[in-house]
PDB file of N, CA and C in Angstrom:
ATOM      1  N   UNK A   1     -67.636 -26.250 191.920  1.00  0.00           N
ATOM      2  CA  UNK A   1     -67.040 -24.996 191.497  1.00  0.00           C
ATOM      3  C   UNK A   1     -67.384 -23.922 192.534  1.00  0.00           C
ATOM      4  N   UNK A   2     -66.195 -23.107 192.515  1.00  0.00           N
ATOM      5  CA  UNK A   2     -66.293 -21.990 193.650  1.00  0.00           C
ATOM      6  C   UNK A   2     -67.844 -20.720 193.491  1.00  0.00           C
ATOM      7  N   UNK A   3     -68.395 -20.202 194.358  1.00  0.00           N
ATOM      8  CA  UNK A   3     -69.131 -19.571 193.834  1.00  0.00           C
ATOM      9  C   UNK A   3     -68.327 -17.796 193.644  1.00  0.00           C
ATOM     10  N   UNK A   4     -68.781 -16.954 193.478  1.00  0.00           N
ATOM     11  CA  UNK A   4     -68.435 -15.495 192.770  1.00  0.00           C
ATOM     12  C   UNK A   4     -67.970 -14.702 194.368  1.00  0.00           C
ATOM     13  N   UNK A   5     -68.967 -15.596 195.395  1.00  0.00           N
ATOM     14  CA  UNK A   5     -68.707 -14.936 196.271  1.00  0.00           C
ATOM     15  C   UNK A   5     -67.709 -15.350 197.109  1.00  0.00           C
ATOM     16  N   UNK A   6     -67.196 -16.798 196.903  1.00  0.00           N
ATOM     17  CA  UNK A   6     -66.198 -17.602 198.055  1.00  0.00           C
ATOM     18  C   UNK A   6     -64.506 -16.966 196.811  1.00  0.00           C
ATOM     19  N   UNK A   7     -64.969 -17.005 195.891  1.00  0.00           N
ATOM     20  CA  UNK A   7     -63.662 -16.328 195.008  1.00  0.00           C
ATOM     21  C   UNK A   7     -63.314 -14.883 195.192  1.00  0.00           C
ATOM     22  N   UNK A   8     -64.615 -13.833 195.686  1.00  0.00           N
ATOM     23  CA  UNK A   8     -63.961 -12.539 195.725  1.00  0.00           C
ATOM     24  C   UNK A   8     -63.714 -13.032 197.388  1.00  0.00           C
ATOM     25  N   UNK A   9     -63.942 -13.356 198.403  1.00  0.00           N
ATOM     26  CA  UNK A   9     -63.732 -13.407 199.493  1.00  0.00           C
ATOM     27  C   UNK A   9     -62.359 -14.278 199.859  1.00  0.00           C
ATOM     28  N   UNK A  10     -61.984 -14.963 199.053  1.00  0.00           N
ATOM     29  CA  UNK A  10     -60.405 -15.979 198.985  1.00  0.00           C
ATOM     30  C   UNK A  10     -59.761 -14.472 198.303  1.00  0.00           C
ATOM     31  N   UNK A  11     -59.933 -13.738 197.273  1.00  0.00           N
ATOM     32  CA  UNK A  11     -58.813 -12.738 196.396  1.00  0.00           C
ATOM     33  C   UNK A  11     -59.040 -11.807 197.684  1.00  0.00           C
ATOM     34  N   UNK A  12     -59.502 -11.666 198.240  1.00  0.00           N
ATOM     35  CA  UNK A  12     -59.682  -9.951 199.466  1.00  0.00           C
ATOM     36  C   UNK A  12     -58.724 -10.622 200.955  1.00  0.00           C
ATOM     37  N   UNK A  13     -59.147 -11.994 201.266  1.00  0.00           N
ATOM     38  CA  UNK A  13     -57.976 -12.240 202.515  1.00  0.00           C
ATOM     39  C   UNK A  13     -57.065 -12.613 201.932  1.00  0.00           C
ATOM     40  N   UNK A  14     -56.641 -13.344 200.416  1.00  0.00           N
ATOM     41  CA  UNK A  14     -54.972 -13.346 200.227  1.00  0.00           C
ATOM     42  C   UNK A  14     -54.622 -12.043 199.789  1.00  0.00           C
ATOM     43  N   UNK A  15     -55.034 -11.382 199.835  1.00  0.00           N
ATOM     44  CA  UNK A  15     -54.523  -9.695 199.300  1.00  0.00           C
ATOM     45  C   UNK A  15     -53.979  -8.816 200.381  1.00  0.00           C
ATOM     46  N   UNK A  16     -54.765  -9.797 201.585  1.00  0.00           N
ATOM     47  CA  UNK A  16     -54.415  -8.474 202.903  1.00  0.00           C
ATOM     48  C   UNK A  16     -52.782  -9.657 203.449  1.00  0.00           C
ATOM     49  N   UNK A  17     -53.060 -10.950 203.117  1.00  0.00           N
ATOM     50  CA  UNK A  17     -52.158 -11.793 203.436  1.00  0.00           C
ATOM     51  C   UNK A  17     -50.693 -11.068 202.357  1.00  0.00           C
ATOM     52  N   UNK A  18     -50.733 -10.942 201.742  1.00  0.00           N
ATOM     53  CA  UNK A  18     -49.654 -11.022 200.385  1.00  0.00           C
ATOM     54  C   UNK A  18     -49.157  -9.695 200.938  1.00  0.00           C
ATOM     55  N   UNK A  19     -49.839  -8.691 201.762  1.00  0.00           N
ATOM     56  CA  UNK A  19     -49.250  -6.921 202.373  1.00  0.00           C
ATOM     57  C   UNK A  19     -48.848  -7.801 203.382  1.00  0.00           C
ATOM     58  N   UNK A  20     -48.868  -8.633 203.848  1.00  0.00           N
ATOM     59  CA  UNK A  20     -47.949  -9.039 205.453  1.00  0.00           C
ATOM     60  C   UNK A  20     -46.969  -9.637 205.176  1.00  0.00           C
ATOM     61  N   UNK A  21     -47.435 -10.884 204.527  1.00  0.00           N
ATOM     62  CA  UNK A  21     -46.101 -11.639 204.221  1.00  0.00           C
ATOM     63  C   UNK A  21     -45.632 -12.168 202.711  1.00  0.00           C
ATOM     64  N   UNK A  22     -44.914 -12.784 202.191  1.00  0.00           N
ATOM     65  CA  UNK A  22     -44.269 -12.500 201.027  1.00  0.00           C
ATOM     66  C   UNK A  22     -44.486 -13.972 199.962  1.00  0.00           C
ATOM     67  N   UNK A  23     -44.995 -14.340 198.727  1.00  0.00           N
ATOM     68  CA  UNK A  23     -44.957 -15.181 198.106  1.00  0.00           C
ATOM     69  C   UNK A  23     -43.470 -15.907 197.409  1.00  0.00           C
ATOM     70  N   UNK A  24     -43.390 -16.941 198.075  1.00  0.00           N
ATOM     71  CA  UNK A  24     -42.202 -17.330 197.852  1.00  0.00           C
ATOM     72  C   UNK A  24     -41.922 -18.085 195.921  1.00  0.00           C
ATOM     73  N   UNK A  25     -40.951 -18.179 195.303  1.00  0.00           N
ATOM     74  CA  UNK A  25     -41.579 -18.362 193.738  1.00  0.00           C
ATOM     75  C   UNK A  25     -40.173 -19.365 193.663  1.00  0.00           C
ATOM     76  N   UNK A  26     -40.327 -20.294 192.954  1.00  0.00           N
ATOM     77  CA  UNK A  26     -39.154 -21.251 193.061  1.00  0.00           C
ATOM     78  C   UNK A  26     -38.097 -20.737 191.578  1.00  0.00           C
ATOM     79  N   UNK A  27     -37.888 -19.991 191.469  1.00  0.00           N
ATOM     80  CA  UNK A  27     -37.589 -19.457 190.225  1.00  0.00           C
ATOM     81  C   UNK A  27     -36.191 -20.025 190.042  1.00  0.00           C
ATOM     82  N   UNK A  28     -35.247 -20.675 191.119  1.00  0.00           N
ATOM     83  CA  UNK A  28     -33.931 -21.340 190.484  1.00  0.00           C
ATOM     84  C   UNK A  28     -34.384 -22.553 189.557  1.00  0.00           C
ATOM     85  N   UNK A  29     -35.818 -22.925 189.795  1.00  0.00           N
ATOM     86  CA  UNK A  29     -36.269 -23.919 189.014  1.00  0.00           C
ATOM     87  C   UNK A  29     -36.025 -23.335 187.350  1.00  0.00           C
ATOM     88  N   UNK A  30     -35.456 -24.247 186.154  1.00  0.00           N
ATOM     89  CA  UNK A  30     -35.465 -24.060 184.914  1.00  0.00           C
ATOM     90  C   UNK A  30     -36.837 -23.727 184.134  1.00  0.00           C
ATOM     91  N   UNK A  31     -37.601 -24.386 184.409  1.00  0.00           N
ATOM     92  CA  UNK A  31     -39.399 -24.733 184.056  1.00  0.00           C
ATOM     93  C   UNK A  31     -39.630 -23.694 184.508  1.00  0.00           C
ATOM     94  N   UNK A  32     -39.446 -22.883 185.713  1.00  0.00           N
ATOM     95  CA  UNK A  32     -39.856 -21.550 186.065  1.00  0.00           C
ATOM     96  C   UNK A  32     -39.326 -20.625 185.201  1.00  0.00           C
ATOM     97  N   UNK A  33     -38.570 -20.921 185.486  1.00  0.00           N
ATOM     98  CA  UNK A  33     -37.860 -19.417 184.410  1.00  0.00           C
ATOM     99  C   UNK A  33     -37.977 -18.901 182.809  1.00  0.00           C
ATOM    100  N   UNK A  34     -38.478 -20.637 182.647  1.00  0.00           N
ATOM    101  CA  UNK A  34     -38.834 -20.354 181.450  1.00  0.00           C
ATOM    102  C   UNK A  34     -40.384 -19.952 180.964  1.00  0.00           C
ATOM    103  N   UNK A  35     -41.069 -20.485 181.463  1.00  0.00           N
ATOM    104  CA  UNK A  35     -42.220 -20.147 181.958  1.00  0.00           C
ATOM    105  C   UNK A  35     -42.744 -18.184 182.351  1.00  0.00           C
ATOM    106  N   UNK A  36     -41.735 -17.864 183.035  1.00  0.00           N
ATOM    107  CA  UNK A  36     -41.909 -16.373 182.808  1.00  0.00           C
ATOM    108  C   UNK A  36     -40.872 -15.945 181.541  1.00  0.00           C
ATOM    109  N   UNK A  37     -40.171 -16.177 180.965  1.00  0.00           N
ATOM    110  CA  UNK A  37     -40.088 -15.591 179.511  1.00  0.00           C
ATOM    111  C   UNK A  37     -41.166 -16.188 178.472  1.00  0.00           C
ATOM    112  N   UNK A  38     -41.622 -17.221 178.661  1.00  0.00           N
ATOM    113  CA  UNK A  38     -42.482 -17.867 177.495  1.00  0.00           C
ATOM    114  C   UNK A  38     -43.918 -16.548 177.813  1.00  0.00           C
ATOM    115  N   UNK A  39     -44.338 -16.432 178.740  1.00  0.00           N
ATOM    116  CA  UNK A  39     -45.198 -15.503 178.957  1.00  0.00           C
ATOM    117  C   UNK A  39     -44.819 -13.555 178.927  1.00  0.00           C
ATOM    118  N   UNK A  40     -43.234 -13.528 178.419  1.00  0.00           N
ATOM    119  CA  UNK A  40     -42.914 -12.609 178.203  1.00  0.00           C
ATOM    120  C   UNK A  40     -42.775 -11.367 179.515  1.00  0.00           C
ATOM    121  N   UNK A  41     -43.131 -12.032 180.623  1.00  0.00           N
ATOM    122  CA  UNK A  41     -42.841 -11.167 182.260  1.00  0.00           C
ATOM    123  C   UNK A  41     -42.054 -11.142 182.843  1.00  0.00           C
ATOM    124  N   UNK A  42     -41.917 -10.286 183.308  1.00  0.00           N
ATOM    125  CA  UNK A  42     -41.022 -10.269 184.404  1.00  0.00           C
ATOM    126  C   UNK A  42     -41.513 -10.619 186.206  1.00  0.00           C
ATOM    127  N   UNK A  43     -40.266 -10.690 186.923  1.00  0.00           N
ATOM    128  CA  UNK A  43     -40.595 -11.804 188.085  1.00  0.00           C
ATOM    129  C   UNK A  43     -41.355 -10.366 189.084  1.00  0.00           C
ATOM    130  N   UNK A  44     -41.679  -9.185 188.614  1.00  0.00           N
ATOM    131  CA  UNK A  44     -41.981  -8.181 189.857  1.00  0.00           C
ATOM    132  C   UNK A  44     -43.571  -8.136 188.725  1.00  0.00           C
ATOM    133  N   UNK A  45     -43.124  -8.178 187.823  1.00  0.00           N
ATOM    134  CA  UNK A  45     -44.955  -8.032 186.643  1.00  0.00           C
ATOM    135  C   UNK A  45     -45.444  -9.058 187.280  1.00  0.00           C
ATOM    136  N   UNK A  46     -44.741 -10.227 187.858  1.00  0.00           N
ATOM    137  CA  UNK A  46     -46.170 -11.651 187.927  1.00  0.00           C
ATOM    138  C   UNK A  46     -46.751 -11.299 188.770  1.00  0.00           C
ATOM    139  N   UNK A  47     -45.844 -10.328 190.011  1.00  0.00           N
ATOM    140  CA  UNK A  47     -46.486 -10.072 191.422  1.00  0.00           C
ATOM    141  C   UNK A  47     -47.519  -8.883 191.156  1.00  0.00           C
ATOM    142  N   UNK A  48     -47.629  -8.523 190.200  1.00  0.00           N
ATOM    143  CA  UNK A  48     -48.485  -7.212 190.010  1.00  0.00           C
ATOM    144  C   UNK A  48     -49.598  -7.645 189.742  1.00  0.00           C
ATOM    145  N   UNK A  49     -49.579  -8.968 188.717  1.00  0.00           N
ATOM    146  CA  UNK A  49     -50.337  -9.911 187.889  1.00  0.00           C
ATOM    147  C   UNK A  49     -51.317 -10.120 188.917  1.00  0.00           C
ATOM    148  N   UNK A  50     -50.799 -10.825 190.261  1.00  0.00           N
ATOM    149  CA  UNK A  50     -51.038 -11.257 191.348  1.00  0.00           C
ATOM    150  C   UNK A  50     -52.146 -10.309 191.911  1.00  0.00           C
ATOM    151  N   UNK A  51     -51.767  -9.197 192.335  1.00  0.00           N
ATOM    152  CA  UNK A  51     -52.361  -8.078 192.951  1.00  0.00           C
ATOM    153  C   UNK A  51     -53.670  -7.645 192.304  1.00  0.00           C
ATOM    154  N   UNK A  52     -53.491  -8.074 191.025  1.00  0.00           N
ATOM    155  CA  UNK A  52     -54.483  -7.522 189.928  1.00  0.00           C
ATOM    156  C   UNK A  52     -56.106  -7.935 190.064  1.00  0.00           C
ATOM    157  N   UNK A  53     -55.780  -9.515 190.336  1.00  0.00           N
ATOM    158  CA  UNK A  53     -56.437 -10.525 190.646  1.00  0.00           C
ATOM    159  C   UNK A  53     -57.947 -10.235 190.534  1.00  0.00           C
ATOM    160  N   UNK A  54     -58.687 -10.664 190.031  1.00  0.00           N
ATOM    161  CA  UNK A  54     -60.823 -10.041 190.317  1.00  0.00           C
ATOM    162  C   UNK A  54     -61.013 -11.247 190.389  1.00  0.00           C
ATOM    163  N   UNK A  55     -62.094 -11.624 190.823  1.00  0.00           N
ATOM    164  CA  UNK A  55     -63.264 -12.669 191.013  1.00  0.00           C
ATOM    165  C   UNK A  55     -63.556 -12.944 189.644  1.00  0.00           C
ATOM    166  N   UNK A  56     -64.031 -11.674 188.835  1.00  0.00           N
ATOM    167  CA  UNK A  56     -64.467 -11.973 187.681  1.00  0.00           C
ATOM    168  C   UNK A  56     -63.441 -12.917 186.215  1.00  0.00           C
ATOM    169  N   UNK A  57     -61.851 -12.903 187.198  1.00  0.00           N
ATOM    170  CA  UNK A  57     -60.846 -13.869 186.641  1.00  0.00           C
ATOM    171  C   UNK A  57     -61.089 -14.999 186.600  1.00  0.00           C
ATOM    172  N   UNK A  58     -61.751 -16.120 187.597  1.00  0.00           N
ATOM    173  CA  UNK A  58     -61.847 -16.913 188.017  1.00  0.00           C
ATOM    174  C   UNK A  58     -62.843 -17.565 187.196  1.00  0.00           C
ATOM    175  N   UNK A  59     -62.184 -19.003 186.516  1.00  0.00           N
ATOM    176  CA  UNK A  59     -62.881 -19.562 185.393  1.00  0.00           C
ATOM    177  C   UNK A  59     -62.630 -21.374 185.899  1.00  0.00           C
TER     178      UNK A  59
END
């Protein structure tokens, strides 16, 4: 298991990664799509979801 510190240090370089370049989301997929209504979001909320991200998430 990851430690507290290799998890905030993976969420801080994909964070500076995710301001450069762009997460691609397969969303013509059916299973996707349903998947963000079953969770009640929308496809710009997941990316926020994303951004939100803490170490202290990580279970």
């Amino acid at each position: 298991m990851a430690t507290y510190d290799e998890v905030s240090q993976f969420l801080k370089d994909f964070k500076v990664k995710l301001e450069i370049f762009q997460i691609y989301f397969l969303d013509y997929r059916s299973k996707n799509k349903q998947g963000l209504l079953d969770l009640e979001i929308t496809s710009s909320k997941r990316i926020e979801i994303i951004k939100d991200l803490l170490a202290e998430d990580y279970c």
